[in-house]
C-alpha atoms as a PDB file:
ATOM      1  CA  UNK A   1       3.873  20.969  -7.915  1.00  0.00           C
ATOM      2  CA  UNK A   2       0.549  22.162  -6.129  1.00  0.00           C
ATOM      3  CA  UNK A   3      -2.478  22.760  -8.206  1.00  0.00           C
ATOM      4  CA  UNK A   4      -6.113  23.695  -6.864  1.00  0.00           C
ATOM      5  CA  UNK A   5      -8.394  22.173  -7.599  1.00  0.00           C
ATOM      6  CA  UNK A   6     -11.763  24.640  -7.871  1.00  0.00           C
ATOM      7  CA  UNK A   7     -14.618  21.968  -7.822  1.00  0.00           C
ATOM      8  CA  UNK A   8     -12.691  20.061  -5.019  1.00  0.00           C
ATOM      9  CA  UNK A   9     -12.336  22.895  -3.451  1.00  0.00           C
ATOM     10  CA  UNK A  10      -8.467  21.108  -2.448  1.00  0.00           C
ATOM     11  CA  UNK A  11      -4.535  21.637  -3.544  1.00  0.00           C
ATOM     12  CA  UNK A  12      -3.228  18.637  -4.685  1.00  0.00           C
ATOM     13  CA  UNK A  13       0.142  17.847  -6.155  1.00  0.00           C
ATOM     14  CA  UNK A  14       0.142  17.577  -9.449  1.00  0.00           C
ATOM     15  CA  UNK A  15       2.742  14.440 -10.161  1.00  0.00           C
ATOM     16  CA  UNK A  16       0.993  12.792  -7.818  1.00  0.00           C
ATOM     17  CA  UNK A  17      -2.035  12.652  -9.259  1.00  0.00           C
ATOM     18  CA  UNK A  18      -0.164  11.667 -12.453  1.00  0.00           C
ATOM     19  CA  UNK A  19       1.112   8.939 -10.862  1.00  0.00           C
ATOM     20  CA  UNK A  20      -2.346   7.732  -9.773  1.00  0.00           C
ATOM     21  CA  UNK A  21      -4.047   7.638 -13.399  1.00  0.00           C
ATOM     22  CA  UNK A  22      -0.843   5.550 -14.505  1.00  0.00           C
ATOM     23  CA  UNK A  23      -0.878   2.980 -12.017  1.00  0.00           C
ATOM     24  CA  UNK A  24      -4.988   2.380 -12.077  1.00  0.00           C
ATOM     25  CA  UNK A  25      -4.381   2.992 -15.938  1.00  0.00           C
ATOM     26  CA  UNK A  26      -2.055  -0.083 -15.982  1.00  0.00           C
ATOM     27  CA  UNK A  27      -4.542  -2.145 -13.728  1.00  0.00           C
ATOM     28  CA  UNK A  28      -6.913  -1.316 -16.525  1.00  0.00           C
ATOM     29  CA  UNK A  29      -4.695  -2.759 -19.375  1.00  0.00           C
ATOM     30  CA  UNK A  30      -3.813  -5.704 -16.812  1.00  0.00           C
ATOM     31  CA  UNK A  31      -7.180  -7.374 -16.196  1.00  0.00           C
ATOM     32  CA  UNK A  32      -9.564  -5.740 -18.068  1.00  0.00           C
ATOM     33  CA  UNK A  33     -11.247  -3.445 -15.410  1.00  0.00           C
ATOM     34  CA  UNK A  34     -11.798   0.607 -15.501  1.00  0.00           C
ATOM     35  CA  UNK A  35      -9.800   0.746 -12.523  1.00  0.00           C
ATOM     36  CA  UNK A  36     -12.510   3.240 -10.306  1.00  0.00           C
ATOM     37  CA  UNK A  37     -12.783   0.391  -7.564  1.00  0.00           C
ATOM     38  CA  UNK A  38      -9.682   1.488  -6.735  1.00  0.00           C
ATOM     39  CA  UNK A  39      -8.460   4.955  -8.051  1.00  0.00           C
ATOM     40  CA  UNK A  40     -12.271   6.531  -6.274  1.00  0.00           C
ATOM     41  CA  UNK A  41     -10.914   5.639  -2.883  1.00  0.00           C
ATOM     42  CA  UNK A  42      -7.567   6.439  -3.190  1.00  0.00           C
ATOM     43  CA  UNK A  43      -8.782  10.247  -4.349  1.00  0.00           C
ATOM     44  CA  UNK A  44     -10.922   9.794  -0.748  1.00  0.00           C
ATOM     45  CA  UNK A  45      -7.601   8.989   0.795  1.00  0.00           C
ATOM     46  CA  UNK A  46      -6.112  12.275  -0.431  1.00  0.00           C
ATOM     47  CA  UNK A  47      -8.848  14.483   0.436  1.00  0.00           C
ATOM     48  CA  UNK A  48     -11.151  14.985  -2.692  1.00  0.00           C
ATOM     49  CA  UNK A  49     -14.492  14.911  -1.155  1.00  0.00           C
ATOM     50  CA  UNK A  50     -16.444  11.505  -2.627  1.00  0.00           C
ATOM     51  CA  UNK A  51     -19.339  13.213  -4.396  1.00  0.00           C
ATOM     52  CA  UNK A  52     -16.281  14.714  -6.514  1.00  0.00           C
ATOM     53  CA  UNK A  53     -14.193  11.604  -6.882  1.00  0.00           C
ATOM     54  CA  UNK A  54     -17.431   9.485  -8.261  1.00  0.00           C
ATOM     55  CA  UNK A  55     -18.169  12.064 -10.554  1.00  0.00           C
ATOM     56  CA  UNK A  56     -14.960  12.652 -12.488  1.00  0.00           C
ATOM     57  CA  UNK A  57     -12.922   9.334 -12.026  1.00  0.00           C
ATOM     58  CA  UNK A  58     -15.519   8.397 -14.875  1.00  0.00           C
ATOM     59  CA  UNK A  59     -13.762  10.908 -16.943  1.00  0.00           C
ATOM     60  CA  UNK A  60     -10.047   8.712 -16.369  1.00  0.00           C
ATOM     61  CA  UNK A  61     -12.009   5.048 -17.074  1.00  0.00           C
ATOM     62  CA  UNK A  62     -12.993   6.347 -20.173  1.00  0.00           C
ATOM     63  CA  UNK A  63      -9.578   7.372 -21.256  1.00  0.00           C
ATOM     64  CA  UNK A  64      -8.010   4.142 -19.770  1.00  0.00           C
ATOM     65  CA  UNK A  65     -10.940   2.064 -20.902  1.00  0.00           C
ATOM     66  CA  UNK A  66     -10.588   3.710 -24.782  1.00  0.00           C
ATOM     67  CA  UNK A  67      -6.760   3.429 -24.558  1.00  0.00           C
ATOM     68  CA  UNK A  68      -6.698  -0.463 -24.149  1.00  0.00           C
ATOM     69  CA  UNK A  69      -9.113  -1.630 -25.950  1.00  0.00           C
ATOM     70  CA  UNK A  70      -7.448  -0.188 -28.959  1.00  0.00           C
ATOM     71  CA  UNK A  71      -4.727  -2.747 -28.305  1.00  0.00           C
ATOM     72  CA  UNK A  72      -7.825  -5.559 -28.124  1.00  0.00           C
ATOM     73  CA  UNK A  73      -9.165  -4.476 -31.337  1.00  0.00           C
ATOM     74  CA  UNK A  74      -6.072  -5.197 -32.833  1.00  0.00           C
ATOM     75  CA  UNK A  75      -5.709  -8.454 -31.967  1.00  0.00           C
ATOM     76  CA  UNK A  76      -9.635  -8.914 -32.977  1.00  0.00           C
ATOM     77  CA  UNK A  77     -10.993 -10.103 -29.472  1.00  0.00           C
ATOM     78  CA  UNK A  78     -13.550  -7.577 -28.873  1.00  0.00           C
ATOM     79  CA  UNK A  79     -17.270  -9.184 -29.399  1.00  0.00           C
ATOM     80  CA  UNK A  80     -18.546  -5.711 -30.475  1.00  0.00           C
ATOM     81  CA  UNK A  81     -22.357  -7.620 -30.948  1.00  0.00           C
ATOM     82  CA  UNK A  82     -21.877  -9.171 -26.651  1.00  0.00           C
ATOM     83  CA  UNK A  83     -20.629  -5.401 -26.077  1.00  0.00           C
ATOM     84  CA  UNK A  84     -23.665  -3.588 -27.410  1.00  0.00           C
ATOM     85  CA  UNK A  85     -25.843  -5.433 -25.329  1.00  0.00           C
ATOM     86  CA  UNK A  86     -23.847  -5.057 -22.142  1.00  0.00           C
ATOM     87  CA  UNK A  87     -24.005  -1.495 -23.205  1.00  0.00           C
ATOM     88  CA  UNK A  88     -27.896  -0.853 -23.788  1.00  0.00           C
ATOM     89  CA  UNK A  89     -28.387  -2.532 -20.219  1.00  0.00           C
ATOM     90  CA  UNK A  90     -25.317  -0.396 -18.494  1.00  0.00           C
ATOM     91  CA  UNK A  91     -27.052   3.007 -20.023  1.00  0.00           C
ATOM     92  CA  UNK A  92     -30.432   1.963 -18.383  1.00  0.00           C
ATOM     93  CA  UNK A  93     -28.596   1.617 -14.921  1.00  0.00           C
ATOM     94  CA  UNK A  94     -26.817   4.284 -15.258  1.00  0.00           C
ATOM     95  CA  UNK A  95     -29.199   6.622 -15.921  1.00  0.00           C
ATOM     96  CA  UNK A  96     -30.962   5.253 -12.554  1.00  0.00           C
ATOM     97  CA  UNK A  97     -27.992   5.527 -10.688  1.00  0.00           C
ATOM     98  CA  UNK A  98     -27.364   8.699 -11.064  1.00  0.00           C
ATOM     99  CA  UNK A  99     -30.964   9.586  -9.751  1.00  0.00           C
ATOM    100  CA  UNK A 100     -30.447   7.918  -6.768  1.00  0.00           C
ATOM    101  CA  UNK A 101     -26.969   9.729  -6.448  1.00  0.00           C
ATOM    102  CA  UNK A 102     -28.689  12.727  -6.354  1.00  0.00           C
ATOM    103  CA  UNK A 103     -31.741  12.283  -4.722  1.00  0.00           C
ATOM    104  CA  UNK A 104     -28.957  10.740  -2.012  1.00  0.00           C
ATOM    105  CA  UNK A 105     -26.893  14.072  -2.505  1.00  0.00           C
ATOM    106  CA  UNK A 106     -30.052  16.242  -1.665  1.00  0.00           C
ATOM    107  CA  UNK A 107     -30.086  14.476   1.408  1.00  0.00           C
ATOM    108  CA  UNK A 108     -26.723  14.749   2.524  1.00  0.00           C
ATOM    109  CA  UNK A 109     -26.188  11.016   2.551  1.00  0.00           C
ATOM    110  CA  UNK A 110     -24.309  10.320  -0.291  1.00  0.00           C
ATOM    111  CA  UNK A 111     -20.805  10.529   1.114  1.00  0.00           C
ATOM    112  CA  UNK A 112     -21.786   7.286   3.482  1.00  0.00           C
ATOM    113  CA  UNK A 113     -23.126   5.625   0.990  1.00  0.00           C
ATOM    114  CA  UNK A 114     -20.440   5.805  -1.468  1.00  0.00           C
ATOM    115  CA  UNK A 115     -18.129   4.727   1.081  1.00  0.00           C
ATOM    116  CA  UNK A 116     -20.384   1.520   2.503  1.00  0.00           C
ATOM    117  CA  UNK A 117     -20.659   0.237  -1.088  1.00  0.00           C
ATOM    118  CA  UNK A 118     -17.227   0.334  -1.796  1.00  0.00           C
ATOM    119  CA  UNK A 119     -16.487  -1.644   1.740  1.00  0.00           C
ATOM    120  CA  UNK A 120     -19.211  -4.204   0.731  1.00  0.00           C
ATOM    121  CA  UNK A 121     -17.912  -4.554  -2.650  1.00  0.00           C
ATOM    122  CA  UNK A 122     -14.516  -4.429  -1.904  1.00  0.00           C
ATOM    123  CA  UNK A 123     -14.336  -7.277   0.877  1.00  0.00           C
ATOM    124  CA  UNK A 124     -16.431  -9.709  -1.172  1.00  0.00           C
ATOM    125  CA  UNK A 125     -14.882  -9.040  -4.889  1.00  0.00           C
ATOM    126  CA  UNK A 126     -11.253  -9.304  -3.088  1.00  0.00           C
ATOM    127  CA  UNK A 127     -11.707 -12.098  -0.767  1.00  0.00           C
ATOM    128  CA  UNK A 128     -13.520 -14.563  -3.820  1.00  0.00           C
ATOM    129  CA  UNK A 129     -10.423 -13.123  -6.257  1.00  0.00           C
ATOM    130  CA  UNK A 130      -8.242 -14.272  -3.465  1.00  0.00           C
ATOM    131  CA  UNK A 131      -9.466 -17.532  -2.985  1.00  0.00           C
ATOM    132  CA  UNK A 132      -9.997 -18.419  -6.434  1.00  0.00           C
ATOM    133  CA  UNK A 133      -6.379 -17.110  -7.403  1.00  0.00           C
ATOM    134  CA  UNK A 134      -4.690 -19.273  -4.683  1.00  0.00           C
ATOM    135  CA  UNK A 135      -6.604 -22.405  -6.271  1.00  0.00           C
ATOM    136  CA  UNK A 136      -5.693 -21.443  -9.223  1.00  0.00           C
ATOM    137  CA  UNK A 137      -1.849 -21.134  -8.387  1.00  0.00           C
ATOM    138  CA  UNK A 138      -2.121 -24.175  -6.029  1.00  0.00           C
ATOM    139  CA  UNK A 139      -3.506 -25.951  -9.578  1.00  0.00           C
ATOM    140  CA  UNK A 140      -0.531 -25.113 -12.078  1.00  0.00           C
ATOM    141  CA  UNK A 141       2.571 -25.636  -9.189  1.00  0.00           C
ATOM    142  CA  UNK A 142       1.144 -29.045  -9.186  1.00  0.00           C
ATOM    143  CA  UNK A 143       0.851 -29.590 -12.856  1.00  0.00           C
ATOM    144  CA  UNK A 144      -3.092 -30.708 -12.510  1.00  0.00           C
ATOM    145  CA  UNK A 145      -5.304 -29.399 -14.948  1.00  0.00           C
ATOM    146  CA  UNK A 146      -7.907 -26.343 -13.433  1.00  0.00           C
ATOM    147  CA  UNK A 147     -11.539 -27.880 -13.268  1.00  0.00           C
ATOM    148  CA  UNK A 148     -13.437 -26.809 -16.881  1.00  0.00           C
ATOM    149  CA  UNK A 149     -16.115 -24.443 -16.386  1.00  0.00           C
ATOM    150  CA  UNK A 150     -19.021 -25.933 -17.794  1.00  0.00           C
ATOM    151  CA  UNK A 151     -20.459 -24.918 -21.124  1.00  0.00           C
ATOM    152  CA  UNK A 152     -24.266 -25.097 -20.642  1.00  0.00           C
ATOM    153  CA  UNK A 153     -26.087 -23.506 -17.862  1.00  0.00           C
ATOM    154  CA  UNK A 154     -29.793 -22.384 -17.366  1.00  0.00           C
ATOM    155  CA  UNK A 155     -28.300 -18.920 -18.862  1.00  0.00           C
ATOM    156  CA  UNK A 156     -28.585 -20.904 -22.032  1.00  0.00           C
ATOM    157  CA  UNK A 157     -32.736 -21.918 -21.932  1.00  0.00           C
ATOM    158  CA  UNK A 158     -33.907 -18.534 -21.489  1.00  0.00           C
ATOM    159  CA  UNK A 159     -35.660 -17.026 -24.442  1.00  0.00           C
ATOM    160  CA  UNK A 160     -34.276 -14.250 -26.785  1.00  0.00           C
ATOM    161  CA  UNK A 161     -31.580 -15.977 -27.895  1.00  0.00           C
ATOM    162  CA  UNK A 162     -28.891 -14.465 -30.397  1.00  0.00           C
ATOM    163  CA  UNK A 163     -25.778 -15.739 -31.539  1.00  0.00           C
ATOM    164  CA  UNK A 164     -22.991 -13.990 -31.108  1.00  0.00           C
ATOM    165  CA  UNK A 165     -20.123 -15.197 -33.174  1.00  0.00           C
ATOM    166  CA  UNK A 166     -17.018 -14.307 -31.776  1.00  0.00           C
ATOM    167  CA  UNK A 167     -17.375 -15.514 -28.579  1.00  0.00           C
ATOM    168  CA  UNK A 168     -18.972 -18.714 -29.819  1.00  0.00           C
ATOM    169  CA  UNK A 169     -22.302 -18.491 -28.114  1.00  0.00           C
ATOM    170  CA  UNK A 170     -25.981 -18.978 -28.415  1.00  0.00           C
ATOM    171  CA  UNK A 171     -27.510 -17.950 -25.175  1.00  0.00           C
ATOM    172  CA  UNK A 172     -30.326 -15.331 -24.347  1.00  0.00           C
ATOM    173  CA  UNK A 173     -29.566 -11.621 -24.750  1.00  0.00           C
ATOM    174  CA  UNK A 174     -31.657 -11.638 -21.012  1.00  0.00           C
ATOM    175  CA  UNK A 175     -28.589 -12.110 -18.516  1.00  0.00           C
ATOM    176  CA  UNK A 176     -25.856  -9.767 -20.778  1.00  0.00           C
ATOM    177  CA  UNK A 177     -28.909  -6.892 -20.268  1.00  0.00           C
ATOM    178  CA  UNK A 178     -28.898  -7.445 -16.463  1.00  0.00           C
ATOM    179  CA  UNK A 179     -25.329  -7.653 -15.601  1.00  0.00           C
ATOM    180  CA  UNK A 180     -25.501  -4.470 -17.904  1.00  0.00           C
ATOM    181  CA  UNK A 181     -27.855  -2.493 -15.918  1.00  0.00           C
ATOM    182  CA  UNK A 182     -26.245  -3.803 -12.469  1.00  0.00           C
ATOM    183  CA  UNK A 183     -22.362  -2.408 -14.117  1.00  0.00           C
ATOM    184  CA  UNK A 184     -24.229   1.152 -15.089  1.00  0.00           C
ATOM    185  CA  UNK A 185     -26.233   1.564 -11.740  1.00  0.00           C
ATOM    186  CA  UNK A 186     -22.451   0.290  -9.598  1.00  0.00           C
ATOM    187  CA  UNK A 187     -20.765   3.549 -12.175  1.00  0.00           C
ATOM    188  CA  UNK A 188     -22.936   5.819 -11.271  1.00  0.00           C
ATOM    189  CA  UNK A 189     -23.176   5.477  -7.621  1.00  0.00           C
ATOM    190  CA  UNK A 190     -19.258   4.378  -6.994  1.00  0.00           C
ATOM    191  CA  UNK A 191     -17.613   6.328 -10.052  1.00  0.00           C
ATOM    192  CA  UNK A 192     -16.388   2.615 -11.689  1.00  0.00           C
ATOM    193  CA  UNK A 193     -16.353   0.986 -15.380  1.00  0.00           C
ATOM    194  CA  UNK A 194     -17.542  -1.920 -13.305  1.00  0.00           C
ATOM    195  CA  UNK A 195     -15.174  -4.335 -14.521  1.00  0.00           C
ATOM    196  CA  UNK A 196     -14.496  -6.184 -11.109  1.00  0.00           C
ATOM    197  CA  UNK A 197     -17.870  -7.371 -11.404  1.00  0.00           C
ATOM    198  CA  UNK A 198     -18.389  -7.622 -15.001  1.00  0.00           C
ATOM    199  CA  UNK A 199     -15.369  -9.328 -16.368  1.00  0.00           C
ATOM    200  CA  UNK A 200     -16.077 -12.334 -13.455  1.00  0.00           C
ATOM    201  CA  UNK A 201     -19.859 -12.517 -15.024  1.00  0.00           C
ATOM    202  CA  UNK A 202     -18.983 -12.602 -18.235  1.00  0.00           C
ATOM    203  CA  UNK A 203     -16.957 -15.848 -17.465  1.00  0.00           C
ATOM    204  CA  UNK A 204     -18.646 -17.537 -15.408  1.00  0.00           C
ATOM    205  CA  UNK A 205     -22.271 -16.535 -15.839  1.00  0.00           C
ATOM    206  CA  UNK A 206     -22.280 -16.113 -19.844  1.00  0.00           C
ATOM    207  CA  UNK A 207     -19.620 -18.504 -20.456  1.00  0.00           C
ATOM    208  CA  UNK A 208     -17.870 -16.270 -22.680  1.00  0.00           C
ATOM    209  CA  UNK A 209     -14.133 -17.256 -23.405  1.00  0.00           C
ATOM    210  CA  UNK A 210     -11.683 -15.495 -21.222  1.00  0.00           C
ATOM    211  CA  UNK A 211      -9.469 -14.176 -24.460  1.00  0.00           C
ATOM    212  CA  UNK A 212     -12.215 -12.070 -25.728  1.00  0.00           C
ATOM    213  CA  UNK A 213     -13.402 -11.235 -21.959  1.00  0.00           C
ATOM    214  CA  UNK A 214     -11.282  -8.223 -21.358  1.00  0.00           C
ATOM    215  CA  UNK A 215     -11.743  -6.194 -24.542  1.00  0.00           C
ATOM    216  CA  UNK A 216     -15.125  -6.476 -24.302  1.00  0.00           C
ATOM    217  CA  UNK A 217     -15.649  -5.441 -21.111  1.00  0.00           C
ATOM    218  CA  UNK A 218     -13.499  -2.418 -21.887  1.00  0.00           C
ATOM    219  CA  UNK A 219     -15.846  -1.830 -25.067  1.00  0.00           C
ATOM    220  CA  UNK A 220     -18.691  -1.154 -22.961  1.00  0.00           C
ATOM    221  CA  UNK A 221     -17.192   0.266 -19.947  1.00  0.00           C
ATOM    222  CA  UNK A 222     -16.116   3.598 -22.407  1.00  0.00           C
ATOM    223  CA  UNK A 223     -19.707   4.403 -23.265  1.00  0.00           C
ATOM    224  CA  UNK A 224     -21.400   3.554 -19.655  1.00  0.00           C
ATOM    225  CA  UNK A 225     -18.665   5.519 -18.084  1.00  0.00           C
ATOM    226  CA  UNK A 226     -19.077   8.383 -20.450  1.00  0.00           C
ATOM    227  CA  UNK A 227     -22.435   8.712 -20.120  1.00  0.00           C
ATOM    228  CA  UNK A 228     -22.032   8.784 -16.326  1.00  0.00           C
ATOM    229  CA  UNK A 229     -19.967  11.777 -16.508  1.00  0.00           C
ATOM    230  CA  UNK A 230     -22.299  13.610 -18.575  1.00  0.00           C
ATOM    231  CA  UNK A 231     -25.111  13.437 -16.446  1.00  0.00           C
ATOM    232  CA  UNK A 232     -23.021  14.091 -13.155  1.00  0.00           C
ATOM    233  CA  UNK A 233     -21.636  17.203 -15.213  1.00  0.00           C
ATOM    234  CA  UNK A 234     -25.169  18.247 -16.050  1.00  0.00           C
ATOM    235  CA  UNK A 235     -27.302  17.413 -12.615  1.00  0.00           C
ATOM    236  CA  UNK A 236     -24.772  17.627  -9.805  1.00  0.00           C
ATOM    237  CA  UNK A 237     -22.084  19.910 -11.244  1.00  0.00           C
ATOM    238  CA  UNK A 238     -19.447  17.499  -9.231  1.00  0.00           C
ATOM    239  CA  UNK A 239     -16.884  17.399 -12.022  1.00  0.00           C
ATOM    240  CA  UNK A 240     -13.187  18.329 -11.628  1.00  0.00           C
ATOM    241  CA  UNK A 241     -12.106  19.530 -14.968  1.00  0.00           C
ATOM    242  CA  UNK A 242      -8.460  19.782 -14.079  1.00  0.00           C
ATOM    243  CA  UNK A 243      -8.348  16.457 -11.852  1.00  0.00           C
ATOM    244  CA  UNK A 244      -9.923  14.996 -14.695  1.00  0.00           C
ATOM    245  CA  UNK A 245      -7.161  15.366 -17.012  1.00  0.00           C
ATOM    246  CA  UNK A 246      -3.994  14.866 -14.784  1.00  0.00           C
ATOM    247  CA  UNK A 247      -5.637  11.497 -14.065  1.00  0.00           C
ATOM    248  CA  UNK A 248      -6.536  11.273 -18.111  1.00  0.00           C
ATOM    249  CA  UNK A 249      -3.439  11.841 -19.145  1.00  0.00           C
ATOM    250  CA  UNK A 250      -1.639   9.356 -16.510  1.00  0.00           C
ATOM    251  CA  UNK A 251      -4.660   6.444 -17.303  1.00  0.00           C
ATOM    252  CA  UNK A 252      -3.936   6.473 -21.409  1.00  0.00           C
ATOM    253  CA  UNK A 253       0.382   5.962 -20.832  1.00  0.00           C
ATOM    254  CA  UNK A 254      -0.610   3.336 -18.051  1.00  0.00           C
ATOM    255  CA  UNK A 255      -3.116   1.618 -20.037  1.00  0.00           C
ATOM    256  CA  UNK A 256      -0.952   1.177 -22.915  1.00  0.00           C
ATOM    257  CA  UNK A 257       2.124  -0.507 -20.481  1.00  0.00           C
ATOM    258  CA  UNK A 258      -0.479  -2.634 -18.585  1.00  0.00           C
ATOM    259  CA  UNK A 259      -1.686  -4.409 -21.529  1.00  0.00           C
ATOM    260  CA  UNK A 260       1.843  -5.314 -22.855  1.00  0.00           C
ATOM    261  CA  UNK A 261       2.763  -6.486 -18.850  1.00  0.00           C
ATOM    262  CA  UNK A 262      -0.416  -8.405 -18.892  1.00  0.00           C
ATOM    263  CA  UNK A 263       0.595 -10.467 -21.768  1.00  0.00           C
ATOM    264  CA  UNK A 264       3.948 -11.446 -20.353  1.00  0.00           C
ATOM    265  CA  UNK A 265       3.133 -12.135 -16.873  1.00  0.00           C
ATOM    266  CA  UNK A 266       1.339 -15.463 -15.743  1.00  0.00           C
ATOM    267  CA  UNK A 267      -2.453 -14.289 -14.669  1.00  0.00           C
ATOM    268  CA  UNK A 268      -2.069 -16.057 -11.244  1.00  0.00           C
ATOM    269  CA  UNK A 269      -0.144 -14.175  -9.656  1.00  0.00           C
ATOM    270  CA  UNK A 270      -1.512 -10.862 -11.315  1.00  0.00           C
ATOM    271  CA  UNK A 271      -4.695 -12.028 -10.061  1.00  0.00           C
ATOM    272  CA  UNK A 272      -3.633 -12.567  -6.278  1.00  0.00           C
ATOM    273  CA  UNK A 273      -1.698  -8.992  -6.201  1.00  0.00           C
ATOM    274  CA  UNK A 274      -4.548  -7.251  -7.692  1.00  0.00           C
ATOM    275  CA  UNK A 275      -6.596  -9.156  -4.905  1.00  0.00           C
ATOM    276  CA  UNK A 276      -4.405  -8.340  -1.763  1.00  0.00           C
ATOM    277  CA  UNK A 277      -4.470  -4.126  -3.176  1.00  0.00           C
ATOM    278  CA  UNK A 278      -8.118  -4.736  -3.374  1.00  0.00           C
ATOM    279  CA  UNK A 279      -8.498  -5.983   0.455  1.00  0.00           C
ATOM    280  CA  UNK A 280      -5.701  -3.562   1.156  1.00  0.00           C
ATOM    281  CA  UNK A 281      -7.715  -0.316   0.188  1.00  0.00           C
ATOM    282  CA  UNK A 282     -11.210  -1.824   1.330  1.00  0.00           C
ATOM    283  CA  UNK A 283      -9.958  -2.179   5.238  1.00  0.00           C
ATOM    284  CA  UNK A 284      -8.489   1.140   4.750  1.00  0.00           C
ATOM    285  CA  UNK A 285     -11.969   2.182   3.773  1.00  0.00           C
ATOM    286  CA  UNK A 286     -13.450   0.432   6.576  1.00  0.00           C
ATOM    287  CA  UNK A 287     -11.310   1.923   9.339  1.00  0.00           C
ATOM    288  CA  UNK A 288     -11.880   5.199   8.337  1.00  0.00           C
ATOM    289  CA  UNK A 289     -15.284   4.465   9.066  1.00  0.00           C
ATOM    290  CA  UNK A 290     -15.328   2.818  11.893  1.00  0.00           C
ATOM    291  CA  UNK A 291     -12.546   4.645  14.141  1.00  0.00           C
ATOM    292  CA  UNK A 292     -14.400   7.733  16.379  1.00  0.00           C
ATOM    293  CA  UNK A 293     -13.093  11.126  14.996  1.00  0.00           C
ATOM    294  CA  UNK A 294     -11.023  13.352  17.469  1.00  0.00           C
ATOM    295  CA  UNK A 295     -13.880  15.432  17.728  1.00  0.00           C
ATOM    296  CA  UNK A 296     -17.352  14.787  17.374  1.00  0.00           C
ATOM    297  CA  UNK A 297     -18.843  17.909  17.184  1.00  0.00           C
ATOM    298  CA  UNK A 298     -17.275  21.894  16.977  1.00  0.00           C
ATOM    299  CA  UNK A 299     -18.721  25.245  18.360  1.00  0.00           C
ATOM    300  CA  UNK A 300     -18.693  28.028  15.227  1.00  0.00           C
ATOM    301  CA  UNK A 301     -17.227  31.478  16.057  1.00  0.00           C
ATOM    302  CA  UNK A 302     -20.635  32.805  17.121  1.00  0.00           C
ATOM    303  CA  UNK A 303     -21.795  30.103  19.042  1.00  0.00           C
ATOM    304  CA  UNK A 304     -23.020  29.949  22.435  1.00  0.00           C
END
């Protein structure tokens, strides 16, 4: 079924985009992430114009995003206290972001710029998953136990401390704040929750145990991403009401099957297929830019 999509200014089918929300919606559920890294350049693939996809994929991570951490909350491993502060930091980015967006938008520049920074972000998110996933699966086919991550870091002599009980930590409110406004500044500009980058940090840089990791991250990723689409909606206008809620609507039932597939399936190999789909869609990415179109320039009707 063909719809049009006004703001787009595209026909699209319909089931397809269904199809879409569900299957970043269950990646969401999966691992914790918003999903944008990779539903944003699969709307490039089927013609929405990037300025567009940026814009209102925030509208399906905050559906997704809202969906599963419902199940998180349930199962009380959301650190709503780590979450807040995430979230103060990923407003202030994303309020920059979207300034740059659309001082980049004036220009007429945004369009390569969205695309670079996913290829960037992509190759280097998808290539350290990779690696560290193979160790990891190399690590429990053996039967030897995975290196500890180590519980004290400089993170944890920097001033401002707080203590935030349900993760068990005591560190400085400084680095959550950061990776906060670096996650709001990456939704604005790419149209993600920011996940890919922000579940990682909160593991390794905070030291925050992986159980209450994912809820968290979804926690804040709702409110950054929702605030994103309100200011696209107000400055640039670049929001898809009706591709916004086919990809809703497919994100919430996906969301809800992804977190009850994550819990079953060993994270190894979740992690290594998530990786490959990663690399997968960045060299897509990449070729598009690099391969010479069929033509470089055309004549209008009245030229001469």
């Amino acid at each position: 079924m063909q719809i049009y999509l006004p703001i787009a200014e595209v026909s699209v089918n319909a089931f397809l985009l269904l199809g879409l929300g569900g299957m970043v919606g269950i990646l969401s559920g999966m691992f914790g992430v918003g999903g944008g890294f990779l539903m944003t350049p699969l709307l490039f693939f089927i013609g929405i114009p990037p300025a567009v996809a940026v814009a209102t994929e925030a509208n399906q991570i905050v559906a997704s995003s809202f969906s599963g951490v419902l199940a998180h909350v349930k199962r009380r491993t959301v650190d709503f206290k780590m979450g807040t502060v995430l979230l103060t930091g990923g407003l202030i980015g994303a309020a920059v972001g979207v300034v740059v967006f659309n001082y980049l938008k004036a220009a007429g520049q945004v369009d390569l710029l969205v695309k670079l920074c996913y290829v960037v972000f992509l190759g280097i998110i998808g290539s350290l998953m990779f690696i560290e996933s193979l160790k990891a699966l190399r690590h429990s086919r053996n039967g030897a136990v995975a290196p500890k991550r180590r519980k004290h870091n400089w993170v944890h002599n920097l001033p401002f401390k707080m203590k935030f009980r349900v993760s068990g930590l005591y560190i400085s409110a400084i680095p959550p704040l950061l990776v906060g406004v670096s996650v709001g500044v990456l939704a604005a500009i790419m149209g993600v929750g920011g996940g890919f980058i922000m579940v990682p940090a909160m593991i390794y840089l905070l030291g925050m145990p992986t159980k209450v990791v994912i809820g968290t991250s979804l926690f804040q990723i709702i409110f950054v991403t929702g605030f994103t689409t309100l200011l696209h909606a107000t400055t640039n206008f670049t929001v898809d009401i009706a591709l916004a809620v086919l990809l809703l609507i497919g994100g919430v039932v996906g969301a809800q099957i992804g977190t009850r597939i994550g819990v079953k399936m060993k994270a190894e190999q979740l992690r290594i297929l998530l990786a490959m789909l990663v690399i997968a869609v960045c060299a897509k990415l990449a070729l598009d830019l690099l391969i010479q179109p069929s033509e470089l320039y055309s004549i209008g009707a009245g030229g001469h």
